[in-house]
PDB file of N, CA and C in Angstrom:
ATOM      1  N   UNK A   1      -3.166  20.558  92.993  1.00  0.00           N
ATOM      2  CA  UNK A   1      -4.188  21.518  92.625  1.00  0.00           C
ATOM      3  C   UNK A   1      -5.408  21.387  93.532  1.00  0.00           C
ATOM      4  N   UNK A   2      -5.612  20.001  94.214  1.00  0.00           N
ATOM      5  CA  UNK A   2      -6.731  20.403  94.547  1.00  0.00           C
ATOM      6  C   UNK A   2      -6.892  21.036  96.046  1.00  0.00           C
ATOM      7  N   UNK A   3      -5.619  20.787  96.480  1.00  0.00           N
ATOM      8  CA  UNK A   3      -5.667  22.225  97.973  1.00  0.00           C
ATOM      9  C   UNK A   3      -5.313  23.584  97.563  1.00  0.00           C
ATOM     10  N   UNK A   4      -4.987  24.085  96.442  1.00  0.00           N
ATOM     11  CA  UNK A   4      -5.368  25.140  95.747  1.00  0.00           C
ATOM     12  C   UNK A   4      -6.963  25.575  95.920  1.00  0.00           C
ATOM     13  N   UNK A   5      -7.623  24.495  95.035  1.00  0.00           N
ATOM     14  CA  UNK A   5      -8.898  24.457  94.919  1.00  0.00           C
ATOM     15  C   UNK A   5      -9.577  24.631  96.256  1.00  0.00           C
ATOM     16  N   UNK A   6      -9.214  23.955  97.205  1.00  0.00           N
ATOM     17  CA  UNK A   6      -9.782  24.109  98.391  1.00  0.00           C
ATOM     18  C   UNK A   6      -9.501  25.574  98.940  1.00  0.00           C
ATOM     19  N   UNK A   7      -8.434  25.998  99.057  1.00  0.00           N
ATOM     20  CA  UNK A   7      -8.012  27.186  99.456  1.00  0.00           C
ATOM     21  C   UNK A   7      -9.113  28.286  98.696  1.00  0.00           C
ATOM     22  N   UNK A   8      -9.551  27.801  97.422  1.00  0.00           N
ATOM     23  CA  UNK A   8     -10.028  28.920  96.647  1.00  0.00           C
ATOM     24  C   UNK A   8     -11.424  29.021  97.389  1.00  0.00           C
ATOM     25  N   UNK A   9     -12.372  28.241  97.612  1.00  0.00           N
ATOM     26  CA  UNK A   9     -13.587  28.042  98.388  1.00  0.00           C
ATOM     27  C   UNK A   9     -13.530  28.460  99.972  1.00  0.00           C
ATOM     28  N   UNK A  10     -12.409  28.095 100.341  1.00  0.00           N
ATOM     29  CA  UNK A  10     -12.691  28.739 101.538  1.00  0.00           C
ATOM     30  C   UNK A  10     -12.466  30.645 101.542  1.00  0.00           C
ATOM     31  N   UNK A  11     -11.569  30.715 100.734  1.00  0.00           N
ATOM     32  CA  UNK A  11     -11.265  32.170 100.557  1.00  0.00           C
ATOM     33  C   UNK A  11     -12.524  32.866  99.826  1.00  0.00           C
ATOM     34  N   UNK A  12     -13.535  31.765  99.027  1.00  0.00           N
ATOM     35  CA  UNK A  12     -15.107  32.739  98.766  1.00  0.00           C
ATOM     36  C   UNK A  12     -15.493  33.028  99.960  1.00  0.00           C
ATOM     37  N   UNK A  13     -15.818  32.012 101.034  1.00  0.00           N
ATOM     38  CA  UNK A  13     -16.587  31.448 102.168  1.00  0.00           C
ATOM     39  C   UNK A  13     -16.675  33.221 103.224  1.00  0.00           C
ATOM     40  N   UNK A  14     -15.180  33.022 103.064  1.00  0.00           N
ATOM     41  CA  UNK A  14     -15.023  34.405 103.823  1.00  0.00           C
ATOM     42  C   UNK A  14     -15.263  35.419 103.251  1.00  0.00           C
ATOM     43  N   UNK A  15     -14.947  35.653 101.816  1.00  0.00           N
ATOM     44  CA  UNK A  15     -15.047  36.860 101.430  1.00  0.00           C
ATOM     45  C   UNK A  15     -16.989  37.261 101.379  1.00  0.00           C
ATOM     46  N   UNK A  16     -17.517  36.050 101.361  1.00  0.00           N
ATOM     47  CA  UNK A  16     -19.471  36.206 101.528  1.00  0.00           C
ATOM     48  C   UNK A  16     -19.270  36.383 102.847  1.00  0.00           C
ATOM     49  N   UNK A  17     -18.626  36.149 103.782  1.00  0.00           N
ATOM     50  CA  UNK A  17     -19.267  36.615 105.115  1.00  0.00           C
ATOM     51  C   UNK A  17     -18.785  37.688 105.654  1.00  0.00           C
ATOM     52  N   UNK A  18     -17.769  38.394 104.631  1.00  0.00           N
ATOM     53  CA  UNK A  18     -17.145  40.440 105.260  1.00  0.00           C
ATOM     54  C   UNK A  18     -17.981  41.216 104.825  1.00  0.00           C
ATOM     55  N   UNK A  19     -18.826  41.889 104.895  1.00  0.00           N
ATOM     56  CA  UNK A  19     -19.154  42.722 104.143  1.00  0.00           C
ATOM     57  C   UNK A  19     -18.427  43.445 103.258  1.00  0.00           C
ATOM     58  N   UNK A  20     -18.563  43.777 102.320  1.00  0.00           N
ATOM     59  CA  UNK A  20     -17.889  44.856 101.831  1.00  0.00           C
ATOM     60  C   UNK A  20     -16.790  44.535 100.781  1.00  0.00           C
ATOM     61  N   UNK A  21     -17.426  42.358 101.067  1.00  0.00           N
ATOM     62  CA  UNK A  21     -15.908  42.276  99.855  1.00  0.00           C
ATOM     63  C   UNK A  21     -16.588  41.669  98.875  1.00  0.00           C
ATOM     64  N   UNK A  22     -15.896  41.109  97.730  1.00  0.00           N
ATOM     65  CA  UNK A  22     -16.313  40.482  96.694  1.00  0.00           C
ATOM     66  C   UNK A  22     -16.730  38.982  96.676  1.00  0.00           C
ATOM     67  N   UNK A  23     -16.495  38.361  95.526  1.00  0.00           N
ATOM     68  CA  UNK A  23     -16.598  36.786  95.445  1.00  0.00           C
ATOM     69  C   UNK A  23     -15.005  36.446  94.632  1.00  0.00           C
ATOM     70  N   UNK A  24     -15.168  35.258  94.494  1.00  0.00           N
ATOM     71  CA  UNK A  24     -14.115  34.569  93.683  1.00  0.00           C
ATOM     72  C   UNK A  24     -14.824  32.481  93.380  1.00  0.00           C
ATOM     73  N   UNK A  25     -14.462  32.599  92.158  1.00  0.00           N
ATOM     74  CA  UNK A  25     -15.205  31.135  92.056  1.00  0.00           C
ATOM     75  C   UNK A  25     -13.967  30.544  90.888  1.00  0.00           C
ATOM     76  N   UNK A  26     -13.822  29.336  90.694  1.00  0.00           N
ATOM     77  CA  UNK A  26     -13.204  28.679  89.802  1.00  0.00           C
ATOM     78  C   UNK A  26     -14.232  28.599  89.029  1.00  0.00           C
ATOM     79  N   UNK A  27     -13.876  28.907  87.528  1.00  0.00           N
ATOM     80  CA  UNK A  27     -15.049  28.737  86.236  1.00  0.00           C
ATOM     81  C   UNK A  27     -14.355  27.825  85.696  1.00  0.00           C
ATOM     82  N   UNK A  28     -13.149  27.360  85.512  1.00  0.00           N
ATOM     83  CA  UNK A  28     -12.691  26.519  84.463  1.00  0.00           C
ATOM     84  C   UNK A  28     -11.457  25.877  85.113  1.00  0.00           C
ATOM     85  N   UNK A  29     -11.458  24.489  84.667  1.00  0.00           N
ATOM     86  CA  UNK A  29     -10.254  23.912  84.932  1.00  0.00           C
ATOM     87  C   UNK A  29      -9.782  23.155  83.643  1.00  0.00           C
ATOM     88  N   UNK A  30      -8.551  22.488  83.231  1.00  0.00           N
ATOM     89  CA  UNK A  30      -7.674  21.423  82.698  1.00  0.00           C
ATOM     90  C   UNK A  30      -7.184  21.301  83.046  1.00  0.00           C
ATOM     91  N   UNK A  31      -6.410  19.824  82.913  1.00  0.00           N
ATOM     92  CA  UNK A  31      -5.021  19.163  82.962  1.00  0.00           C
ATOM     93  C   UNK A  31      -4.644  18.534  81.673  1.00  0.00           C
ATOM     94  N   UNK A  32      -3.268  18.221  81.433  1.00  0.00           N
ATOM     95  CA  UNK A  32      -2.528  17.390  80.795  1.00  0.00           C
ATOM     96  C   UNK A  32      -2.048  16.392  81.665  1.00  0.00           C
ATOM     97  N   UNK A  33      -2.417  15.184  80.522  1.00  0.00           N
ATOM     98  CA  UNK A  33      -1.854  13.620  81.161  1.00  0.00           C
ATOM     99  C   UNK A  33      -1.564  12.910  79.876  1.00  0.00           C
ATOM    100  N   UNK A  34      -1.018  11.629  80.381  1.00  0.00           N
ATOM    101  CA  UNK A  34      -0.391  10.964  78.820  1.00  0.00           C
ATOM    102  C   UNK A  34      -1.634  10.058  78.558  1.00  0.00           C
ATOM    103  N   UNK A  35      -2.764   9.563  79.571  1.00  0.00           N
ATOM    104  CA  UNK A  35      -3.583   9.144  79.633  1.00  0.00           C
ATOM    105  C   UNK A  35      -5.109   9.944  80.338  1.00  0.00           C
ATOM    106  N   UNK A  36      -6.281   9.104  80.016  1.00  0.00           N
ATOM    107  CA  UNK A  36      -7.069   9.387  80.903  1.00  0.00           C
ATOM    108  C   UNK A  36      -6.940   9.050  82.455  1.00  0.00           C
ATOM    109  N   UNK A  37      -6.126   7.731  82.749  1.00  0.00           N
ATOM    110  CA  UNK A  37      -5.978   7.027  83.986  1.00  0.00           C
ATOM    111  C   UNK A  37      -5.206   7.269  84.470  1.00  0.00           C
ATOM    112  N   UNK A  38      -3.844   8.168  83.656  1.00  0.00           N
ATOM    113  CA  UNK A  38      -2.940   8.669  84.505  1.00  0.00           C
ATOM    114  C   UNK A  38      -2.869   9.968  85.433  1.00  0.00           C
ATOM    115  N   UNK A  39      -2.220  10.181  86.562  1.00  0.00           N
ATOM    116  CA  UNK A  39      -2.280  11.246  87.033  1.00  0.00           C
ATOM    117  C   UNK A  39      -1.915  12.738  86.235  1.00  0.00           C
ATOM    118  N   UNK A  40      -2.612  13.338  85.927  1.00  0.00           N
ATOM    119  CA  UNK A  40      -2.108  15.060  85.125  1.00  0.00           C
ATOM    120  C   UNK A  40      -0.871  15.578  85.552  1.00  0.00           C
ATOM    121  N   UNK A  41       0.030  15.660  85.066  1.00  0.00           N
ATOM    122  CA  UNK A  41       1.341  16.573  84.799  1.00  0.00           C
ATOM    123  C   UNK A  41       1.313  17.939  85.181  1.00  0.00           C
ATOM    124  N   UNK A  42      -0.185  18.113  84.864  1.00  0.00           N
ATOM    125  CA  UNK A  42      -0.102  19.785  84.434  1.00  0.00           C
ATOM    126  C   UNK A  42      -1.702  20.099  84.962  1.00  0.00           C
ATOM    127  N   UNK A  43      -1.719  21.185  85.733  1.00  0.00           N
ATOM    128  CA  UNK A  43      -3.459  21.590  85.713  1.00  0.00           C
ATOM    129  C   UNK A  43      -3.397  22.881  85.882  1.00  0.00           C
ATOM    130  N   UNK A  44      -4.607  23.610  84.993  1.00  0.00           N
ATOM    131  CA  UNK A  44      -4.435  24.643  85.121  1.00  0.00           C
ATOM    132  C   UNK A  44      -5.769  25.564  85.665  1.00  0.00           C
ATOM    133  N   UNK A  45      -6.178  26.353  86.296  1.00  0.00           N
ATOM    134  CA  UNK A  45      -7.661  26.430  86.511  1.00  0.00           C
ATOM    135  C   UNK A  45      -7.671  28.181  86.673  1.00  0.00           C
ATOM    136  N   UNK A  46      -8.632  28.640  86.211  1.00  0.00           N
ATOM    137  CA  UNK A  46      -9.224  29.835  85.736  1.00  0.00           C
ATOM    138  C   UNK A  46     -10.199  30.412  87.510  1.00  0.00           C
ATOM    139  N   UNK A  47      -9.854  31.634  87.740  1.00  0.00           N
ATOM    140  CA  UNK A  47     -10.761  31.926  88.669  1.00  0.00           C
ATOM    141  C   UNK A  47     -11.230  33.480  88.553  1.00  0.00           C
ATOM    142  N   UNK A  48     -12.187  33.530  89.008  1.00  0.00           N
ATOM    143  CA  UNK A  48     -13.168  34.719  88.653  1.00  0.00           C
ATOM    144  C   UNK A  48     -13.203  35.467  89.951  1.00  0.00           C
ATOM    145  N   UNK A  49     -12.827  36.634  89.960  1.00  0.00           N
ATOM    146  CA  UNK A  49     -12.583  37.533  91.531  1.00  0.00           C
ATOM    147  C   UNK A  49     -13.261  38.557  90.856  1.00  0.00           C
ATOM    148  N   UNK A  50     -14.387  38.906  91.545  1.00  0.00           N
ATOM    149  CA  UNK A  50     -15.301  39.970  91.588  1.00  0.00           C
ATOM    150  C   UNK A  50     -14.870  41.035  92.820  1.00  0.00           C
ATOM    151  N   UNK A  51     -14.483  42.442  92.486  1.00  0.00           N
ATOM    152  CA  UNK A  51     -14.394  43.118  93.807  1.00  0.00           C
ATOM    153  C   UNK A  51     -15.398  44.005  94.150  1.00  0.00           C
ATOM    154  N   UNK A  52     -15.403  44.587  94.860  1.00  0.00           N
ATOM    155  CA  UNK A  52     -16.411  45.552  95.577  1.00  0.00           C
ATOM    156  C   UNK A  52     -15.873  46.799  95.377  1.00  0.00           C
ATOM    157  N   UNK A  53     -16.881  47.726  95.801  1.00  0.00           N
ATOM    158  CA  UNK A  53     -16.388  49.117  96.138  1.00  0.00           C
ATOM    159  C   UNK A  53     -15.574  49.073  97.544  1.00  0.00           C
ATOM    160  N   UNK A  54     -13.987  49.764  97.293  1.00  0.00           N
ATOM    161  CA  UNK A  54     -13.316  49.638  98.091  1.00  0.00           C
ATOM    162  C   UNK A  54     -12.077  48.473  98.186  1.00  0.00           C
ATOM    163  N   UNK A  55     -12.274  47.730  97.740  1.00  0.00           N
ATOM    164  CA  UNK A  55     -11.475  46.551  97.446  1.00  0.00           C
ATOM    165  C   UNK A  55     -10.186  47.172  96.183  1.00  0.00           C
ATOM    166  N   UNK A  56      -8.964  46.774  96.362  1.00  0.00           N
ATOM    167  CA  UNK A  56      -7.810  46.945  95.899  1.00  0.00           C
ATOM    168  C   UNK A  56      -7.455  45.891  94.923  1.00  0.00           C
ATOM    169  N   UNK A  57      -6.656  46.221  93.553  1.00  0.00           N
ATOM    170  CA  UNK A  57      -6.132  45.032  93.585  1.00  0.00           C
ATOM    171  C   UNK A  57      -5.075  44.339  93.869  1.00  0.00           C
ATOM    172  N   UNK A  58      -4.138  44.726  94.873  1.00  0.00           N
ATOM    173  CA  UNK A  58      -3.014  44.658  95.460  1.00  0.00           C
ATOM    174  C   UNK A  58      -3.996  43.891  96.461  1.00  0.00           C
ATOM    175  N   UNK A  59      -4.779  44.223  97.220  1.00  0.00           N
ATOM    176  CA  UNK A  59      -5.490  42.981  98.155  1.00  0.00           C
ATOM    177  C   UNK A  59      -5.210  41.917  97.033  1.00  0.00           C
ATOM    178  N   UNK A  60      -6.075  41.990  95.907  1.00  0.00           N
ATOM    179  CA  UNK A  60      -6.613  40.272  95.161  1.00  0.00           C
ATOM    180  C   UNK A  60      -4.845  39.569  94.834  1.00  0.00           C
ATOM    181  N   UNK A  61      -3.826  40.730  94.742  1.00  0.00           N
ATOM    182  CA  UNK A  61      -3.067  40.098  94.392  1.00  0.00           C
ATOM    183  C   UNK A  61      -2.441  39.230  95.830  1.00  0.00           C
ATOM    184  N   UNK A  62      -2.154  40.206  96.899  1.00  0.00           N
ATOM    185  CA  UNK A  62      -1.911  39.111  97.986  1.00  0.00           C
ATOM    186  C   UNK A  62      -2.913  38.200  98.052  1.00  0.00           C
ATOM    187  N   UNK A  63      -3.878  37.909  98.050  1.00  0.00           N
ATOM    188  CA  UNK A  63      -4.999  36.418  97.990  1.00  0.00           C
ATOM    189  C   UNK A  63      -4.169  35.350  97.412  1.00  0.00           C
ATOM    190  N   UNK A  64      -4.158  36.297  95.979  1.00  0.00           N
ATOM    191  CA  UNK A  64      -3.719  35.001  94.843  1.00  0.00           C
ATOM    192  C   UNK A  64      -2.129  34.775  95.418  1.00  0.00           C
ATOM    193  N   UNK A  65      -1.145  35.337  95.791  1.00  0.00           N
ATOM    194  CA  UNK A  65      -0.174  34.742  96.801  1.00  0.00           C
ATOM    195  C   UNK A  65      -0.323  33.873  97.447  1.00  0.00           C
ATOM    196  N   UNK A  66      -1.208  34.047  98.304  1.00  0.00           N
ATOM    197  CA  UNK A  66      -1.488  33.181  99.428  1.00  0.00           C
ATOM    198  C   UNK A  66      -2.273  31.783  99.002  1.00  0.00           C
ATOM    199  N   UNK A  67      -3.039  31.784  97.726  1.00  0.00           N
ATOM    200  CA  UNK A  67      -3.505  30.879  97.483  1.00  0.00           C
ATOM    201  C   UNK A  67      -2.427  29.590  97.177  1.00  0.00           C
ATOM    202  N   UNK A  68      -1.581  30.049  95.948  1.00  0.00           N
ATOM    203  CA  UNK A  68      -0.495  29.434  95.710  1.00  0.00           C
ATOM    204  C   UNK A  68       0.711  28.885  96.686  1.00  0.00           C
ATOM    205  N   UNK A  69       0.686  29.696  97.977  1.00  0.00           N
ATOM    206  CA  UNK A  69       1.781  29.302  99.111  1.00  0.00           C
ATOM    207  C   UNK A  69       2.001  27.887  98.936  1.00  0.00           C
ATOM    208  N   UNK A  70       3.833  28.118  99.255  1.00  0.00           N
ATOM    209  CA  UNK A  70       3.822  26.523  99.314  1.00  0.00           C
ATOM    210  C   UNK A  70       3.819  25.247  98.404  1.00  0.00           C
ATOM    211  N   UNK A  71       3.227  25.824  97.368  1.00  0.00           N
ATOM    212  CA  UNK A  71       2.480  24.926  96.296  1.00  0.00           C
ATOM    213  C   UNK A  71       3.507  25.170  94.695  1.00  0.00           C
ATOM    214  N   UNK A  72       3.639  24.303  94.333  1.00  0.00           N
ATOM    215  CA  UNK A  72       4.531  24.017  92.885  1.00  0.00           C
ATOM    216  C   UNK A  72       3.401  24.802  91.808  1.00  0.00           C
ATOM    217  N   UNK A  73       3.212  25.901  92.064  1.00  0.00           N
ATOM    218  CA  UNK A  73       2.280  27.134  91.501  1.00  0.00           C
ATOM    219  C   UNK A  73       2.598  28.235  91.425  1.00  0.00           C
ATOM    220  N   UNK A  74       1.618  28.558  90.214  1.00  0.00           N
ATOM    221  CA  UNK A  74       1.936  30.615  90.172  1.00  0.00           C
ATOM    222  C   UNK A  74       0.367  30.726  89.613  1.00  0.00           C
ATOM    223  N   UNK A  75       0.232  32.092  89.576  1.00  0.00           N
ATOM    224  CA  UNK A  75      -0.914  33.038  89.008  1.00  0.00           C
ATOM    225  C   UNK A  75      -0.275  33.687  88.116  1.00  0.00           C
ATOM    226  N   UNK A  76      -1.272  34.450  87.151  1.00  0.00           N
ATOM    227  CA  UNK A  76      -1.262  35.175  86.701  1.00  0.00           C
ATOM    228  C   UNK A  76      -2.533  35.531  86.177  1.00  0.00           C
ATOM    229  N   UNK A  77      -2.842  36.885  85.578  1.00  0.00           N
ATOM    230  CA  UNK A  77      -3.898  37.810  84.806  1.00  0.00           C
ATOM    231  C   UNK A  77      -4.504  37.069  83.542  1.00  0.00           C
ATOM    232  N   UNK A  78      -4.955  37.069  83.763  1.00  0.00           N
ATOM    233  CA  UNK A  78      -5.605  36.237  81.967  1.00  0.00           C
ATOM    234  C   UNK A  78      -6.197  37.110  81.080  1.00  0.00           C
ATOM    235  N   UNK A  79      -5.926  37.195  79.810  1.00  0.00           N
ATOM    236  CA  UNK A  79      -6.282  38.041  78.619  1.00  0.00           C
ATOM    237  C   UNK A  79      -7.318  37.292  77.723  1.00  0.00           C
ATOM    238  N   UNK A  80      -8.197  38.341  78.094  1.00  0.00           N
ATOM    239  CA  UNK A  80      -9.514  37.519  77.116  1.00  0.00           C
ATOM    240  C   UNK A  80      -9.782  38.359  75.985  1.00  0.00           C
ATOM    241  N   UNK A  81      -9.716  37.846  74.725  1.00  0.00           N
ATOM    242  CA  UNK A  81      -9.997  37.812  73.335  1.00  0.00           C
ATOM    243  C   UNK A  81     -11.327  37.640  72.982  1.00  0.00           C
ATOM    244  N   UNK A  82     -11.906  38.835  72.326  1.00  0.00           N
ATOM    245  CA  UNK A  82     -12.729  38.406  72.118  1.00  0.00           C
ATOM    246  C   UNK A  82     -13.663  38.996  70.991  1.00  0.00           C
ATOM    247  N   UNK A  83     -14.726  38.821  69.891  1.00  0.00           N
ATOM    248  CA  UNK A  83     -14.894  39.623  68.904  1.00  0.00           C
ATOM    249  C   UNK A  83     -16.513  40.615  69.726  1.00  0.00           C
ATOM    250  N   UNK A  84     -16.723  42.082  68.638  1.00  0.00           N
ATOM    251  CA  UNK A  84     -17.810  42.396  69.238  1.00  0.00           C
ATOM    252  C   UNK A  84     -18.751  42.253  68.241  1.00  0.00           C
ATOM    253  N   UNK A  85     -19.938  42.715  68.572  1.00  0.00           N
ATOM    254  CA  UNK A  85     -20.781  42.605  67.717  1.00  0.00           C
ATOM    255  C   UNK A  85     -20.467  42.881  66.089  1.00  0.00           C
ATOM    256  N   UNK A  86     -19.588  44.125  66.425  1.00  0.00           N
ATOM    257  CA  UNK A  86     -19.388  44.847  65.010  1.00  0.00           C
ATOM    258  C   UNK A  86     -18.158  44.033  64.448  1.00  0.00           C
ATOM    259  N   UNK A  87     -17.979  42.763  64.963  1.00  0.00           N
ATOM    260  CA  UNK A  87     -16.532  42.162  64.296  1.00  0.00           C
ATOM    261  C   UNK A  87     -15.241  42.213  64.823  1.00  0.00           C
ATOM    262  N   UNK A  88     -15.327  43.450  65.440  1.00  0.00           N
ATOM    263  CA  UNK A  88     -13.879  44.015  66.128  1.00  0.00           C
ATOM    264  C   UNK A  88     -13.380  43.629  66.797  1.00  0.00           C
ATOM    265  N   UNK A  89     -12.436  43.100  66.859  1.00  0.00           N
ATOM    266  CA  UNK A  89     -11.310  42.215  68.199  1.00  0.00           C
ATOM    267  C   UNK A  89     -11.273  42.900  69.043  1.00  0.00           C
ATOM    268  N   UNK A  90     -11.613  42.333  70.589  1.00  0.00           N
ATOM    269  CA  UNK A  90     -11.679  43.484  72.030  1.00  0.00           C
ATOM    270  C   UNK A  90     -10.318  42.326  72.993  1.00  0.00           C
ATOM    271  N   UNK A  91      -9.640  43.193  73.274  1.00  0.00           N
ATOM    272  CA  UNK A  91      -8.715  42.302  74.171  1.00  0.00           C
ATOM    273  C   UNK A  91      -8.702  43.545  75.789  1.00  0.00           C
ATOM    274  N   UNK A  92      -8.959  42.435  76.318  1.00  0.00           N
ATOM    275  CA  UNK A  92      -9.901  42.755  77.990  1.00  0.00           C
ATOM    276  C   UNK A  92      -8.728  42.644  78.766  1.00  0.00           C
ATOM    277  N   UNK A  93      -7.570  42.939  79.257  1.00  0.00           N
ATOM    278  CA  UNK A  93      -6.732  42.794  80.522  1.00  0.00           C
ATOM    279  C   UNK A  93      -7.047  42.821  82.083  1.00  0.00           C
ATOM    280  N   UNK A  94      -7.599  42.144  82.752  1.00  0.00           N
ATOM    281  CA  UNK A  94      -8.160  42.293  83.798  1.00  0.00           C
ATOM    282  C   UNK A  94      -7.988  42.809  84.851  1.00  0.00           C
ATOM    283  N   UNK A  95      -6.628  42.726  85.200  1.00  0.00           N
ATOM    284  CA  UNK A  95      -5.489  43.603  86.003  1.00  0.00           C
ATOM    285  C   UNK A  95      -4.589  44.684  85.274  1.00  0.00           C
TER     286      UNK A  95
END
């Protein structure tokens, strides 16, 4: 995960220096381990892709390809749950 992670920073790095494109940041990470001292089994980490006017999401999806290359990884869309003011369950699909 963490040349994932790296991959993900450099892929902001550039996207702040095109004009015209968005951001992307990791907001959240976990892992599973059988311990604190042991190495994690499992990690999973959350990333935030902001696009621009003009930006596709067939671009963000080749990114997130490319991020994963190589790597014992996948992506996917994350579904956020969530209540509104008035109580009401809002479920947000991002893609």
């Amino acid at each position: 995960m963490a040349e994932i992670i790296q991959r993900v920073e450099n892929l902001n790095k550039t996207l702040q220096s095109t004009p015209g494109k968005g951001t992307i940041v990791l907001s959240q990470i976990s892992s599973v381990a059988v311990s604190l001292n042991a190495v994690p089994d499992q990690c999973e980490i959350y990333l935030d892709r902001r696009l621009r006017l003009g930006e596709t999401v067939d671009d963000v999806k080749k990114e997130l390809d490319e991020l994963v290359k190589g790597k014992n990884a996948k992506w996917e869309p994350g579904t956020l749950v969530m209540n509104s003011w008035t109580g009401e369950k809002l479920v947000y699909k991002p893609i």
